[in-house]
Protein backbone atom coordinates (compact mmCIF):
# COMPACT_ATOMS: atom_id res chain seq x y z
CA UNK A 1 -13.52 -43.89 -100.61
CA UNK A 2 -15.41 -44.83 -97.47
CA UNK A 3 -16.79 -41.76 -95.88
CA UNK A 4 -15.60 -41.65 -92.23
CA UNK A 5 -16.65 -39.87 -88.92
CA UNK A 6 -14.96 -39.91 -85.53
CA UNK A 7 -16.48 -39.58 -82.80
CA UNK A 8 -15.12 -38.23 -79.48
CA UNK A 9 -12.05 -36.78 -81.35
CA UNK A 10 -10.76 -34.72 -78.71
CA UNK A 11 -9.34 -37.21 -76.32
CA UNK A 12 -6.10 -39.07 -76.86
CA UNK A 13 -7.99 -42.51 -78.44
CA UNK A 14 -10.08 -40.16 -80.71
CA UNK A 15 -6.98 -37.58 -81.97
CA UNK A 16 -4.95 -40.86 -82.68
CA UNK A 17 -7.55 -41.99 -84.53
CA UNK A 18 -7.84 -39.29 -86.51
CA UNK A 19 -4.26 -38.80 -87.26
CA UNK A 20 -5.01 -43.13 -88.94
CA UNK A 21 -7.83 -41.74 -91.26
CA UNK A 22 -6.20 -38.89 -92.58
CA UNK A 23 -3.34 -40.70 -93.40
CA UNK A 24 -5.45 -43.67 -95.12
CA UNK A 25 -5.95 -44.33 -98.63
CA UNK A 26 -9.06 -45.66 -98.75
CA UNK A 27 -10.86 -43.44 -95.95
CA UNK A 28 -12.77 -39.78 -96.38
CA UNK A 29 -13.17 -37.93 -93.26
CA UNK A 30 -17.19 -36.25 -93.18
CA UNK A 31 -17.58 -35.71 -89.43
CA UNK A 32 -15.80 -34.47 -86.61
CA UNK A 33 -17.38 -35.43 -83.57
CA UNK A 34 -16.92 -33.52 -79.75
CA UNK A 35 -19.33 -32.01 -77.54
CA UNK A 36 -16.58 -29.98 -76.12
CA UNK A 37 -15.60 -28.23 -79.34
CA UNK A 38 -18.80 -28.39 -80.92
CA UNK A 39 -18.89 -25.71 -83.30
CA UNK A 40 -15.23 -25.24 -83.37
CA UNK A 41 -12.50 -25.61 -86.40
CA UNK A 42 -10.75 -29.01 -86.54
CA UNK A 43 -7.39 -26.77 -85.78
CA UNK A 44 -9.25 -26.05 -82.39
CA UNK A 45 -8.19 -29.72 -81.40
CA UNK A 46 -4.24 -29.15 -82.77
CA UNK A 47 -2.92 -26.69 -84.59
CA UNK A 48 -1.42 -28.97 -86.76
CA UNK A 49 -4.87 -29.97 -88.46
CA UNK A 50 -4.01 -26.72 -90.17
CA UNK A 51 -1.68 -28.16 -91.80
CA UNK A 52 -2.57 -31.53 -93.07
CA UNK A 53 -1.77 -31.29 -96.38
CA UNK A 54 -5.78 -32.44 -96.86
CA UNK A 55 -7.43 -28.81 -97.35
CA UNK A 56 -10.07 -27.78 -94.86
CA UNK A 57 -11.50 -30.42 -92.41
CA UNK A 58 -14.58 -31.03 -91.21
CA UNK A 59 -15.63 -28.13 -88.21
CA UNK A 60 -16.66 -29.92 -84.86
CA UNK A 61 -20.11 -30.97 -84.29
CA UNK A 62 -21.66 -32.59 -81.37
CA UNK A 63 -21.54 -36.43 -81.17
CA UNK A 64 -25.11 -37.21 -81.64
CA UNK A 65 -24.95 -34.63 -84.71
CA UNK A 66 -21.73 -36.40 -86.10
CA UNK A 67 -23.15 -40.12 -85.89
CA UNK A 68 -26.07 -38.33 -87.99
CA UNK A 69 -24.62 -37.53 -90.80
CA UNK A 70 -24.91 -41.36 -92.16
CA UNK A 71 -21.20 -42.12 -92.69
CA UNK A 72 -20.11 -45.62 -93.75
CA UNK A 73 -17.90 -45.67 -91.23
CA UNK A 74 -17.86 -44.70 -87.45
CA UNK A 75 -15.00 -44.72 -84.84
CA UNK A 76 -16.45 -44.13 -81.09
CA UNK A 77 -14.18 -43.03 -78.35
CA UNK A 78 -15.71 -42.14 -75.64
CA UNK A 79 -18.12 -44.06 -73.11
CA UNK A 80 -21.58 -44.40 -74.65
CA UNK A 81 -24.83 -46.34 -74.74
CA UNK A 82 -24.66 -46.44 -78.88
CA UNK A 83 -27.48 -47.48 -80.79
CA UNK A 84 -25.48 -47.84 -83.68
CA UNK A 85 -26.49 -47.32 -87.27
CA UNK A 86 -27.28 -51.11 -88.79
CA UNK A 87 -25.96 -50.15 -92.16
CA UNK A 88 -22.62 -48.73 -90.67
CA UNK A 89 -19.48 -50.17 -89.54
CA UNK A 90 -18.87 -48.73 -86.40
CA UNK A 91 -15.78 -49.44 -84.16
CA UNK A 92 -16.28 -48.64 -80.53
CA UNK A 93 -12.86 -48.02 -78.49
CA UNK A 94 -14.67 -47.19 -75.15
CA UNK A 95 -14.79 -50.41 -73.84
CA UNK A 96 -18.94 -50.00 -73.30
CA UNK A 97 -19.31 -52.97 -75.70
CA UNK A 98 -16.65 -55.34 -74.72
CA UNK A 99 -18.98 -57.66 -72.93
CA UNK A 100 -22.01 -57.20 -75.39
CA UNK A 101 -23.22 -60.20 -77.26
CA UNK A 102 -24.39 -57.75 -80.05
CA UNK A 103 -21.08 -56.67 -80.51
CA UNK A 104 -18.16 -58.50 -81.88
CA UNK A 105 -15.29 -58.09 -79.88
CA UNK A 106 -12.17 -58.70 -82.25
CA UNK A 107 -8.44 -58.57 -81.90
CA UNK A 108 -7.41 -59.38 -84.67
CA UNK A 109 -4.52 -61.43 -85.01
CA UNK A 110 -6.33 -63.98 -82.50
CA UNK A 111 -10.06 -62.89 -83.69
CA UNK A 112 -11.60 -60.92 -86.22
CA UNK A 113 -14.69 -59.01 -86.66
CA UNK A 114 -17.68 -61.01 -87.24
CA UNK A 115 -20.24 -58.35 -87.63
CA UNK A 116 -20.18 -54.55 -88.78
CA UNK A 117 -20.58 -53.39 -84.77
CA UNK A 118 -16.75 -54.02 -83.38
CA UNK A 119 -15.59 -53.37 -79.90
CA UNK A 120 -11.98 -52.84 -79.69
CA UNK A 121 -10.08 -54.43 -77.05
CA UNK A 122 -8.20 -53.21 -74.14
CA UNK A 123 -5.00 -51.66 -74.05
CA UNK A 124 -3.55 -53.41 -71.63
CA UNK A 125 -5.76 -56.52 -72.84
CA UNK A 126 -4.35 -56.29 -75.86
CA UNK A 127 -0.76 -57.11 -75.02
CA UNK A 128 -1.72 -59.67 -72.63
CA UNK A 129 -3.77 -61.80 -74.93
CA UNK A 130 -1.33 -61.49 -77.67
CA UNK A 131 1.43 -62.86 -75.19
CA UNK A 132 -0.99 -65.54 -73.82
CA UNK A 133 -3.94 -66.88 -76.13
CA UNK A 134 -1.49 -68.97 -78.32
CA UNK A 135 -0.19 -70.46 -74.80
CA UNK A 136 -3.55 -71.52 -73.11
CA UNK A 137 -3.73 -74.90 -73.66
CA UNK A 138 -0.26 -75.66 -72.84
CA UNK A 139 -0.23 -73.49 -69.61
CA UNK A 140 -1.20 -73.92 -65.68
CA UNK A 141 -4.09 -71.46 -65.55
CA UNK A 142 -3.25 -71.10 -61.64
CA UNK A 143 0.68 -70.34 -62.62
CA UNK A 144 -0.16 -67.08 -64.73
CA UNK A 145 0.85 -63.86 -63.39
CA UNK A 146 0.73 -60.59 -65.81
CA UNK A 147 2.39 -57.25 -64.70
CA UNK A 148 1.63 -54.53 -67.05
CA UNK A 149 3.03 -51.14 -66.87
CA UNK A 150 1.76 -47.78 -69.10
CA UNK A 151 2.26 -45.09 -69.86
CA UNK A 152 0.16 -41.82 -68.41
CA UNK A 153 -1.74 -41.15 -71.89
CA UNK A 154 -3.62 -44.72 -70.80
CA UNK A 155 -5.36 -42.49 -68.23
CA UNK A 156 -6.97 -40.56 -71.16
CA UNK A 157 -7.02 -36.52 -71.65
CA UNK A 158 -9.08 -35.67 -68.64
CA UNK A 159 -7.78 -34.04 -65.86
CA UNK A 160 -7.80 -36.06 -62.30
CA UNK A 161 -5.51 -36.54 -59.22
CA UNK A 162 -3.88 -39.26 -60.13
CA UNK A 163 -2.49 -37.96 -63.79
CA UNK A 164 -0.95 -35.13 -61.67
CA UNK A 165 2.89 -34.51 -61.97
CA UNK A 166 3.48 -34.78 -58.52
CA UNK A 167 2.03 -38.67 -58.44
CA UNK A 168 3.45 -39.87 -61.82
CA UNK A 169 7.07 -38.40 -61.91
CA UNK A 170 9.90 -39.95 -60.72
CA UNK A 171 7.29 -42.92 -59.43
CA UNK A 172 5.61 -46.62 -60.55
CA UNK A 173 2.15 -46.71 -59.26
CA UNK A 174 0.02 -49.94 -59.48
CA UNK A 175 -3.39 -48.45 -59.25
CA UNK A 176 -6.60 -51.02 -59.36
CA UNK A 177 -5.33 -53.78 -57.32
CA UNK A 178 -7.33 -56.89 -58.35
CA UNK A 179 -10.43 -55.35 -59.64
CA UNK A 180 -8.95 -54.00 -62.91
CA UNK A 181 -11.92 -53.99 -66.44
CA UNK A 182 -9.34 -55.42 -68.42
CA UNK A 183 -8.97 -58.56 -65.98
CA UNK A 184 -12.30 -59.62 -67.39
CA UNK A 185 -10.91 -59.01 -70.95
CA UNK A 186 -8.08 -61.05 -70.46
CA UNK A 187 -10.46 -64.41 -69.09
CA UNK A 188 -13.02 -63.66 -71.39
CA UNK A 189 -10.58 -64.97 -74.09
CA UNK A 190 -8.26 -66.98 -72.18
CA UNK A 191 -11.55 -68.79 -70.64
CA UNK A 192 -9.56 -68.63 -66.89
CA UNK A 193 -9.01 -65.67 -64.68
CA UNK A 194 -5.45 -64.40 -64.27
CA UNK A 195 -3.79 -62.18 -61.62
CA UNK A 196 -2.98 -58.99 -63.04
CA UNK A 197 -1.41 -55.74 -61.64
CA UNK A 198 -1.08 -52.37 -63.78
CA UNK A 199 0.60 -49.60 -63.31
CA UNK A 200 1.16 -46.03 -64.41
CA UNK A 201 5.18 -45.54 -65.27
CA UNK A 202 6.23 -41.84 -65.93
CA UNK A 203 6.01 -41.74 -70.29
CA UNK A 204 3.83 -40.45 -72.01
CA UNK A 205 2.72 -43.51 -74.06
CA UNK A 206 4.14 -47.10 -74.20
CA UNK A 207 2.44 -50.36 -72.48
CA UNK A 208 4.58 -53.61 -71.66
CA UNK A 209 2.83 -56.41 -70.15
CA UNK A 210 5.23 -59.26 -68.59
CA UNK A 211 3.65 -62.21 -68.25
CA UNK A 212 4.95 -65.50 -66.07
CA UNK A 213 3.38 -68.47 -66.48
CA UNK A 214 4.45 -72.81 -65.90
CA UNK A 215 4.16 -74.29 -68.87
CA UNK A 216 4.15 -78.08 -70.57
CA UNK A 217 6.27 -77.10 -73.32
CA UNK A 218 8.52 -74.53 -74.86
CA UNK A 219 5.88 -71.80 -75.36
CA UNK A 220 8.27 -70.01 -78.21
CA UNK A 221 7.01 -72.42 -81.53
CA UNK A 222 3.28 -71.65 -81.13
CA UNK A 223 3.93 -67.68 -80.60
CA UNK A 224 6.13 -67.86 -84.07
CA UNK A 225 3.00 -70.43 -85.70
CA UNK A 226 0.12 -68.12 -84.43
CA UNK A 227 2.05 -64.55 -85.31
CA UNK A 228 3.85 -66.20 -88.50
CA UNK A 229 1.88 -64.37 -91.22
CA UNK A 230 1.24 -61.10 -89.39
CA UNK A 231 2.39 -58.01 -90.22
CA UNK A 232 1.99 -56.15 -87.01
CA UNK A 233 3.17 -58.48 -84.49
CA UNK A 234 6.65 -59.58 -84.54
CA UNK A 235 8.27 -62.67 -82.29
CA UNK A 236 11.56 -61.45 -81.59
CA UNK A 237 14.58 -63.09 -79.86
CA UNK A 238 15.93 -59.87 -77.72
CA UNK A 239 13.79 -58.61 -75.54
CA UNK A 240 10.82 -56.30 -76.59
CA UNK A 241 12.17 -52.44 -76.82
CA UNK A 242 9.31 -50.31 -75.74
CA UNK A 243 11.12 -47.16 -77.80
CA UNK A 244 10.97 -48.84 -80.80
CA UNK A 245 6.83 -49.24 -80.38
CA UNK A 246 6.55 -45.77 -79.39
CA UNK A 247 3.92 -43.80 -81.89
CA UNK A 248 3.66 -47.48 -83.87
CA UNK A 249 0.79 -49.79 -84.22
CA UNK A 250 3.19 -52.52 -84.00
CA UNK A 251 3.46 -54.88 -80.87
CA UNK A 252 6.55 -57.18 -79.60
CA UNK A 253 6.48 -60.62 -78.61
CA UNK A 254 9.73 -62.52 -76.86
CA UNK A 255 9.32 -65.22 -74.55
CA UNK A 256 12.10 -66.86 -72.21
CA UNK A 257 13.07 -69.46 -70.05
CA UNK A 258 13.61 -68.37 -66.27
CA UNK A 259 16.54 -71.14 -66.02
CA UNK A 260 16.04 -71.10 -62.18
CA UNK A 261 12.75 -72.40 -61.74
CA UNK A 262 11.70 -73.62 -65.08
CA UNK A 263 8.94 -70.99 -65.34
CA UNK A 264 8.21 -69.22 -68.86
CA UNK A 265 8.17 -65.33 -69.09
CA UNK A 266 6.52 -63.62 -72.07
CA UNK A 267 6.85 -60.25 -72.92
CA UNK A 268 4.67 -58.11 -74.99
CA UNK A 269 5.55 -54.41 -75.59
CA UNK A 270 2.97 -52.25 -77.61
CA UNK A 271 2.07 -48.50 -77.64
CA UNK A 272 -1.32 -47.98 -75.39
CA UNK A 273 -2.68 -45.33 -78.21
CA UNK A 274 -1.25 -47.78 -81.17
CA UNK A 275 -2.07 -51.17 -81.30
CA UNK A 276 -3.60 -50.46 -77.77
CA UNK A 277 -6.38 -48.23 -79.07
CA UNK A 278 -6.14 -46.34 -82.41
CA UNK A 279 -4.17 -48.67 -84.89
CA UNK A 280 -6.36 -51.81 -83.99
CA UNK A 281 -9.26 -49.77 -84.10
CA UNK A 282 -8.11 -48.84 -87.97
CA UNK A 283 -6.85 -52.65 -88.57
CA UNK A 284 -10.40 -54.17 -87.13
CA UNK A 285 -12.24 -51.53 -89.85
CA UNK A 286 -9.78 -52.63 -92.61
CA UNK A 287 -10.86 -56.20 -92.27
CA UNK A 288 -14.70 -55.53 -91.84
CA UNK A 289 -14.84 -53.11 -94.65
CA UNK A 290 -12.77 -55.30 -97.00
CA UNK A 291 -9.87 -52.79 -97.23
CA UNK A 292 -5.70 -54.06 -96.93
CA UNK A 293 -5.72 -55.10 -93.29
CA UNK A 294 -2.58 -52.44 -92.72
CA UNK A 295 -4.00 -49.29 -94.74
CA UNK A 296 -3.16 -46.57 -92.55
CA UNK A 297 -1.34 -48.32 -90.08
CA UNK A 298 2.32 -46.47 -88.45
CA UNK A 299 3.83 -49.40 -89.25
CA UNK A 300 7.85 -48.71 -90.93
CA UNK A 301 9.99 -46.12 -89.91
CA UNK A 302 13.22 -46.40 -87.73
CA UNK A 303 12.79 -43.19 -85.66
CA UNK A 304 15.35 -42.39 -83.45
């Protein structure tokens, strides 16, 4: 068993991550890290941690105090300036180490780690490269066009205006119009900028990114060669059913032909806390530790 600490398990990223290690064969949870509840019972989080069917978790400790205990493995989720442990694998979700060359930033159906200090993608990153890094070569880098839409859980646990009721019900809002973080996600991989719009759609989790781009050739043969062997991301022929993502670290992939103009559109459908954030964090530590790339991944089911 690889002895396991999460850090910043209060917010959304962190509690989903949490949920992947207790459920995972091959990981042992020794730290519980949150400044917040420092000091706390694991129930303190959710009541359901009660209830685990794993006997008596870890209590809360701070952060700093969590990343000392000297487990094998640590997740991060929450903005930091980590020195991280050289003999750990650590798995940063934050985003603070996206764009660090000490860091390995891995996706891993399109790259995987390279070194024991990971930096998870995006969520909204995510779906777009998985819809468009089998496609760059064969696309107008001018042409592309991604619209992604997420759910309110993207925004994270903390409390601010624009998570309030009265702005997300019954309303679409794009919110960080051409200046988005995950823009520079997207053409750090793609190697070309792209014009992207998100926006916050009234669920509580679920991402979709729709992605238009002109293309040389039918773009649907190199999503099936590239996703072919893969047992999270499926190429389907219907259109990608956010619902069926929902509480999944799956993603789907379905491109078509816009018959009017001759223009591709690719759709990619994933959950934000899933493959967006906790289950890639899981699947990036399976494949740096050695472990079945899908150990503790939500992966089956057929939930209403």
């Amino acid at each position: 068993m690889v002895t396991t600490a999460v850090l910043g398990a209060a917010g959304f990223s962190g509690q989903e991550t949490l949920d992947r290690v207790l459920a995972h064969p091959g990981l042992e949870l020794v730290a519980l890290g949150s400044d917040s509840l420092a000091g706390q019972p694991a129930a303190a989080l959710d009541s359901r941690l009660a209830r685990n069917g794993h006997g008596e978790l870890p209590r809360f400790v701070s952060n700093d105090d969590a990343l000392a205990v000297g487990a094998e493995l640590v997740f991060v989720s929450y903005d930091n300036e980590l020195v991280a442990p050289a003999e750990a694998t650590v798995v940063d979700l934050s985003g603070s180490h996206r764009f660090d060359p000490a860091w390995s930033y891995a996706l891993p159906e399109l790259l995987q780690p390279q070194t024991r200090h990971i930096a998870n993608p995006g969520c909204y990153a995510t779906a777009a490269l998985l819809a468009l890094a089998p496609l760059k070569d064969v696309v107008d880098p001018d042409s592309v066009v991604v619209d992604g839409k997420s759910g309110i859980s993207g925004a994270g646990r903390q409390l601010k205006e624009s998570s309030h009721a009265a702005v997300v019900l019954e309303n679409v809002v794009p919110y960080k119009v051409g200046e988005h973080r995950h823009a520079l996600e997207i053409a750090q991989l793609l190697g070309f900028p792209v014009t992207f719009v998100p926006h916050v759609v009234p669920l509580r989790r679920g991402l979709v990114c729709t992605c238009y781009v002109t293309a040389t050739e039918d773009p649907r043969p190199l999503l099936h060669a590239v996703y072919a062997g893969s047992h999270v991301v499926d190429v389907i022929e219907t259109v990608p059913d956010l619902a069926r993502l929902q509480g999944t670290d799956a993603a789907e992939l379905a491109a078509f032909e816009d018959t009017q103009t001759g223009r591709w559109i690719v759709i990619c459908a994933i959950d934000n806390l899933g493959k967006g954030a906790a289950g890639q964090a899981v699947q990036n530590a399976n494949l740096a530790l050695g472990l079945e790339e899908t150990a503790g991944l939500r992966l089956s089911g057929v939930l209403v």
